[in-house]
Structure formats: structure tokens, C-alpha cells
Protein backbone atom coordinates (compact mmCIF):
# COMPACT_ATOMS: atom_id res chain seq x y z
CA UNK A 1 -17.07 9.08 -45.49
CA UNK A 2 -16.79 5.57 -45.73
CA UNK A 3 -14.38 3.93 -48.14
CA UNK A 4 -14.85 0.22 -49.65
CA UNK A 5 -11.63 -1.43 -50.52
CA UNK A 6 -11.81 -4.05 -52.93
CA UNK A 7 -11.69 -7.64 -51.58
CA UNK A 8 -8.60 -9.83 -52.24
CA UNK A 9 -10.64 -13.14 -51.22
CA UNK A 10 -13.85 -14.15 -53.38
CA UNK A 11 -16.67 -14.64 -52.05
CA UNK A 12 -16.72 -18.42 -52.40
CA UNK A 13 -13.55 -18.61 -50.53
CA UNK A 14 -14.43 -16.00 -47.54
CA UNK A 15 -17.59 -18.25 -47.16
CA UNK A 16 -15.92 -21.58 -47.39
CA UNK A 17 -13.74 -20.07 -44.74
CA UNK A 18 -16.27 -18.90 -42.62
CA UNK A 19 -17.69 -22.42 -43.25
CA UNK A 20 -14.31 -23.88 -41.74
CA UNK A 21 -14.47 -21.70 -38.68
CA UNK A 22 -18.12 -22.25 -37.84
CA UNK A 23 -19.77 -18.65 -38.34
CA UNK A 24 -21.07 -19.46 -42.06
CA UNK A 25 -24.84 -19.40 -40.50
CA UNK A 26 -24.31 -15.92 -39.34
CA UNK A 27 -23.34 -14.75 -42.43
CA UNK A 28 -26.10 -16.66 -43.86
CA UNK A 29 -28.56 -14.49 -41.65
CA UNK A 30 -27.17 -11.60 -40.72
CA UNK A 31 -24.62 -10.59 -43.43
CA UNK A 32 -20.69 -10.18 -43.44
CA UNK A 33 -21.05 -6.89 -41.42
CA UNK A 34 -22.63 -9.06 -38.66
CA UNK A 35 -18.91 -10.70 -38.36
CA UNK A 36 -16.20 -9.81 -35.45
CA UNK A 37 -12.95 -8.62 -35.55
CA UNK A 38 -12.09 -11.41 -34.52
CA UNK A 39 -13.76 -13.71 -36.91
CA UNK A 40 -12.70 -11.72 -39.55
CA UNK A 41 -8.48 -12.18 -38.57
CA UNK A 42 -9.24 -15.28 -38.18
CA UNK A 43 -10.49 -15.90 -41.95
CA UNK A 44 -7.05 -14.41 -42.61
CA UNK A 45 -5.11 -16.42 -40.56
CA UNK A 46 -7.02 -19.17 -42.04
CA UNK A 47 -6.39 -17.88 -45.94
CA UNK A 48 -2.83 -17.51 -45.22
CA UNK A 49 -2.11 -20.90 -43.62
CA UNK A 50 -4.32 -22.87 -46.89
CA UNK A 51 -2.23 -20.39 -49.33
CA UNK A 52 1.35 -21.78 -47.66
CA UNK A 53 0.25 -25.24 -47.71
CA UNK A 54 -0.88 -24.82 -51.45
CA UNK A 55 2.78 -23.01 -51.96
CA UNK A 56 4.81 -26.07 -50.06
CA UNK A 57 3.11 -28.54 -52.54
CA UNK A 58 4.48 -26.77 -55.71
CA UNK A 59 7.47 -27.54 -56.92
């Protein structure tokens, strides 16, 4: 039994991401499932740096 969790990122960030990190034209062609592991920690790591840069410019 497989179980979806609901995704945190939307979709236009997980592709800009994956636009960022070079793999957009596989998800283009093959889908997100076609992703790695390690693509896929990598759009975190990604998220998570943007998301402390976007917190150090606030006031």
C-alpha cells in the first residue's frame, strides 16, 4: 500500500529547482518518478538554502 504525502513545494518551485540543478528535461520527459534520490535531496538542499537567504533579507 502506497501512501502519497502531500507536497510542501509547488510545483512551479520543484520545477524551477530542478531547472537550477539541470534535470528539468528529465522531468519534462520522463516524469518526477524518473528523478534520483539524489536529485531529489538535492532540490531540498536547494529549497532550504533560497528559503534562508529569503529569511536573512527580512528584517
Amino acid at each position: 500500500m502506497s501512501r502519497r504525502r502531500r507536497s510542501m513545494m509547488s510545483d512551479q518551485l520543484k520545477y524551477e529547482l530542478a531547472q537550477d540543478l539541470g534535470f528539468a528535461d528529465k522531468v519534462d520527459r520522463e516524469g518526477w518518478g524518473a528523478i534520483t534520490t539524489k536529485e531529489a535531496g538535492n532540490m531540498v538542499k536547494r529549497a532550504i538554502q533560497l528559503a534562508e537567504q529569503a529569511a536573512r533579507k527580512q528584517p
